[in-house]
Protein backbone atom coordinates (compact mmCIF):
# COMPACT_ATOMS: atom_id res chain seq x y z
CA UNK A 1 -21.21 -7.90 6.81
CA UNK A 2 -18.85 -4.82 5.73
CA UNK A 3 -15.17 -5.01 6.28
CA UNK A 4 -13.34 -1.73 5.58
CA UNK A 5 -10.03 -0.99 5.59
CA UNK A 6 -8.60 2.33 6.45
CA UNK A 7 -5.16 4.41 6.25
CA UNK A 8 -3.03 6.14 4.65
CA UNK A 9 -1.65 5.65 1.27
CA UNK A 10 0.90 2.28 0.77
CA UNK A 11 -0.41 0.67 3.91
CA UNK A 12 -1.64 -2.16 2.25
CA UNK A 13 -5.72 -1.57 2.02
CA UNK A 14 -5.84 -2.69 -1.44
CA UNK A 15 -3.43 -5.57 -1.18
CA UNK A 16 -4.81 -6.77 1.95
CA UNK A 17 -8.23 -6.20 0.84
CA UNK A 18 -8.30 -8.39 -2.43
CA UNK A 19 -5.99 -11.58 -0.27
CA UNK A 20 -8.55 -11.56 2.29
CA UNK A 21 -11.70 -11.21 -0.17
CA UNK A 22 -10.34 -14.36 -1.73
CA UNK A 23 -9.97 -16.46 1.21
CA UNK A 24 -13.33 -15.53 3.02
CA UNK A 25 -14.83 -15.86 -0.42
CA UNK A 26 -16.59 -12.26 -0.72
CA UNK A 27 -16.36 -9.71 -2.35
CA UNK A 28 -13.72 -6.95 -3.11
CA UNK A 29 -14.10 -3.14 -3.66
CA UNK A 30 -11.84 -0.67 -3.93
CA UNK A 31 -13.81 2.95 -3.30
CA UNK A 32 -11.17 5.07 -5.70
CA UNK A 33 -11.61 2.15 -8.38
CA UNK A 34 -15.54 2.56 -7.91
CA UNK A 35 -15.49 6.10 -8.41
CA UNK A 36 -13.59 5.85 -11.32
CA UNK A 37 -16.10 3.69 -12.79
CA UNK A 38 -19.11 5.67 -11.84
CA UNK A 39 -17.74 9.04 -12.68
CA UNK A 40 -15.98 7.50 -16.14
CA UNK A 41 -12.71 9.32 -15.44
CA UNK A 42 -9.70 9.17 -13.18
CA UNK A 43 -9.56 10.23 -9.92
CA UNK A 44 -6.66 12.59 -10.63
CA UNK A 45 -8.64 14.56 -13.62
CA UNK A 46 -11.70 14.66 -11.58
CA UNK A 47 -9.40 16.43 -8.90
CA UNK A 48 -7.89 18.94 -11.91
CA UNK A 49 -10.90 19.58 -13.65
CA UNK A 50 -13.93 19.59 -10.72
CA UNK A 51 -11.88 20.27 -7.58
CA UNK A 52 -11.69 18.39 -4.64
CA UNK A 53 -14.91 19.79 -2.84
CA UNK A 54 -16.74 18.09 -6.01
CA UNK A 55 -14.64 15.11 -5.48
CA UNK A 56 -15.01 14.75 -1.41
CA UNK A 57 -18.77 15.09 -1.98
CA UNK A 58 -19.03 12.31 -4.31
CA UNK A 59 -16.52 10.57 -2.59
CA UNK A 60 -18.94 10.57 0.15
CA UNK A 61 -22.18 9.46 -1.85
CA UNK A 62 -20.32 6.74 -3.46
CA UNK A 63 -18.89 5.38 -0.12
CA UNK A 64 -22.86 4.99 1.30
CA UNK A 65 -23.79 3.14 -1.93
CA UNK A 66 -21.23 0.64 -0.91
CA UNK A 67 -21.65 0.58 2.59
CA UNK A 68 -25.33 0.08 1.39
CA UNK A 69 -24.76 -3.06 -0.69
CA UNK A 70 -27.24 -6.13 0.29
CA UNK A 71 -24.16 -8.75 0.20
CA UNK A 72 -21.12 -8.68 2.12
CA UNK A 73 -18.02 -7.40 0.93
CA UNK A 74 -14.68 -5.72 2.02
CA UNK A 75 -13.84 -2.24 0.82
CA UNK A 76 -10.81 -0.26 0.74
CA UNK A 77 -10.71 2.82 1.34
CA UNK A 78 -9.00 6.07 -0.26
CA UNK A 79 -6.56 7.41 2.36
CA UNK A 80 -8.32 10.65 2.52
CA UNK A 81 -12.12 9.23 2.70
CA UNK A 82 -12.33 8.87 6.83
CA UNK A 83 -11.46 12.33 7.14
CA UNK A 84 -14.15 14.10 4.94
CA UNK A 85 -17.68 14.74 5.98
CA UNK A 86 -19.83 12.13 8.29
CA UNK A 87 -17.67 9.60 6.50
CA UNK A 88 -16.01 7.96 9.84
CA UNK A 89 -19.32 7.94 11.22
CA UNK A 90 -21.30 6.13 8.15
CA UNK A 91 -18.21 3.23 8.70
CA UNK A 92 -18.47 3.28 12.27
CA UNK A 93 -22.82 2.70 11.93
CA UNK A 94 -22.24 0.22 9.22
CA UNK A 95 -18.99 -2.12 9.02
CA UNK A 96 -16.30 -3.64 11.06
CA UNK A 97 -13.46 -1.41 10.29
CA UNK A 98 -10.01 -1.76 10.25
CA UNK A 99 -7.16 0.94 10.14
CA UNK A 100 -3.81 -0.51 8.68
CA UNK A 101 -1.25 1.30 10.42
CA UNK A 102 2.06 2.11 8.75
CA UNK A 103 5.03 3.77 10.07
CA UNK A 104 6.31 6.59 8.11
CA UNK A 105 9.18 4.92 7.57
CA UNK A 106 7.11 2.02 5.84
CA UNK A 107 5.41 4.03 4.16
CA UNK A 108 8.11 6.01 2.55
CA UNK A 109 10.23 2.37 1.52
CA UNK A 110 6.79 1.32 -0.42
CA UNK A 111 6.33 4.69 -2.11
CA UNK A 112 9.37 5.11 -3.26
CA UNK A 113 9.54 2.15 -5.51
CA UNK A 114 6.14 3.57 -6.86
CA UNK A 115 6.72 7.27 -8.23
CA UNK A 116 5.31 6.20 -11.67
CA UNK A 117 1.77 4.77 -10.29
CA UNK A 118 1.24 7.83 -7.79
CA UNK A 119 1.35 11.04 -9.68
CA UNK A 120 1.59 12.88 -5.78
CA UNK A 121 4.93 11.55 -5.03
CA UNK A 122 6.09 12.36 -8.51
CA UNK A 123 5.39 16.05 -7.80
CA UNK A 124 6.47 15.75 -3.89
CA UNK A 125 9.47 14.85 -4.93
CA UNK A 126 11.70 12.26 -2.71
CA UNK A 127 13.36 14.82 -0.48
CA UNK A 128 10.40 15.97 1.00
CA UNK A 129 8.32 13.01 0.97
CA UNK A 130 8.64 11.77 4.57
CA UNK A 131 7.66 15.18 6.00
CA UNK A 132 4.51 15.22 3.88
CA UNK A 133 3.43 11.76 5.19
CA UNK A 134 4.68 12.64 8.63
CA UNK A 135 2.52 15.98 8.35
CA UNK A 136 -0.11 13.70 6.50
CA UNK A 137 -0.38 10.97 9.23
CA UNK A 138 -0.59 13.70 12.12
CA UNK A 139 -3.32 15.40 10.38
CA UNK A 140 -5.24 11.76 9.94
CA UNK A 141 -4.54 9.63 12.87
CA UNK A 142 -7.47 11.27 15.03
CA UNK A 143 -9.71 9.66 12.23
CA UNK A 144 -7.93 6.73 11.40
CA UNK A 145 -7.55 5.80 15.36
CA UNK A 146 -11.97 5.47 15.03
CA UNK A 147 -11.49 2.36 13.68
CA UNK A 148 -12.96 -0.89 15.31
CA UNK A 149 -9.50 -2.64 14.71
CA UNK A 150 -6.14 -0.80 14.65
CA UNK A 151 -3.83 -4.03 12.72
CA UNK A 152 0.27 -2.43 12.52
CA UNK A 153 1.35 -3.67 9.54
CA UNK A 154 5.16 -3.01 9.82
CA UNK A 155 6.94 -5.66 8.64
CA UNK A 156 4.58 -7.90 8.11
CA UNK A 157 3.35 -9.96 4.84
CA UNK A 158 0.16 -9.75 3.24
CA UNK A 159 -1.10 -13.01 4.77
CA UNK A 160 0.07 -12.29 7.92
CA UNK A 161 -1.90 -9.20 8.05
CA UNK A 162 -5.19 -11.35 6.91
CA UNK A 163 -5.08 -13.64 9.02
CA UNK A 164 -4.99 -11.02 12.03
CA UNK A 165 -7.79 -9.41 10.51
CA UNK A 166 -9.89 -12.38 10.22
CA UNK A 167 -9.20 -13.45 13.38
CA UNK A 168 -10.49 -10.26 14.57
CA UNK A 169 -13.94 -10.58 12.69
């Protein structure tokens, strides 16, 4: 079985993913961390020095090689992944998914505290960060709302937001 977690970016898909890997003892895999490894740089220099078309596509090849893995695992997603390509459909054919569903408002308290980890909000600067995810969120919920499972995470702990999931599976 494939578990995937969706949404945008500080919702928790990484977080949530690696608790719950650990309690229904299977594997964890993070899709940006996997692409990293494959493509032997960061996601952010693949984006400066091969574009994002070049990225998307592997993004995309990378994701099936997961979703085509003989043991069961949970993966998180990037926030962008659902919305490129036949990528919603490919986790809709082959996992249980999950969207973890942030308010902008959530979203904005968790990226703040985390300017130095996420070069974006660096250079979006704080006073115009909760229009971009507002604008961002718009943009993604019509592919983020394909998911199996829709799990709010607003104020809510990581184990909390587990246990809902597993409960779910």
């Amino acid at each position: 079985m494939k578990i995937v977690l969706l949404g945008y970016m500080a919702s928790g898909k990484s977080a949530v993913g690696k608790y719950l890997a650990t309690s229904l003892k299977i594997k964890f895999l993070d899709l940006d961390a996997y692409i990293e490894d494959c493509e032997k740089i960061s996601i952010s220099t693949i984006f400066k020095t091969k574009g994002e078309i070049y990225f998307r596509k592997k993004e995309s090849e990378y994701l099936q090689q997961l979703l085509n893995l003989n043991e069961s695992c949970i993966i998180s997603l990037g926030g962008g992944t659902p919305c490129y390509g036949n990528n919603m459909e490919l986790i809709k054919e082959k996992s249980k998914s999950f969207y973890l569903n942030a308010s902008i408002n959530t979203i904005f308290n968790r990226l703040q505290g985390e300017t130095s980890q996420r070069p974006l909000v660096a250079t979006i600067g704080k006073d115009n960060l909760k229009e971009y995810i507002g604008k961002h969120l718009f943009e993604r919920s019509l592919f983020y709302n394909k998911a199996d499972e829709i799990i709010s995470v607003n104020d809510k702990n990581i184990d909390t937001i587990a246990k809902e999931i597993a409960h779910l599976l």
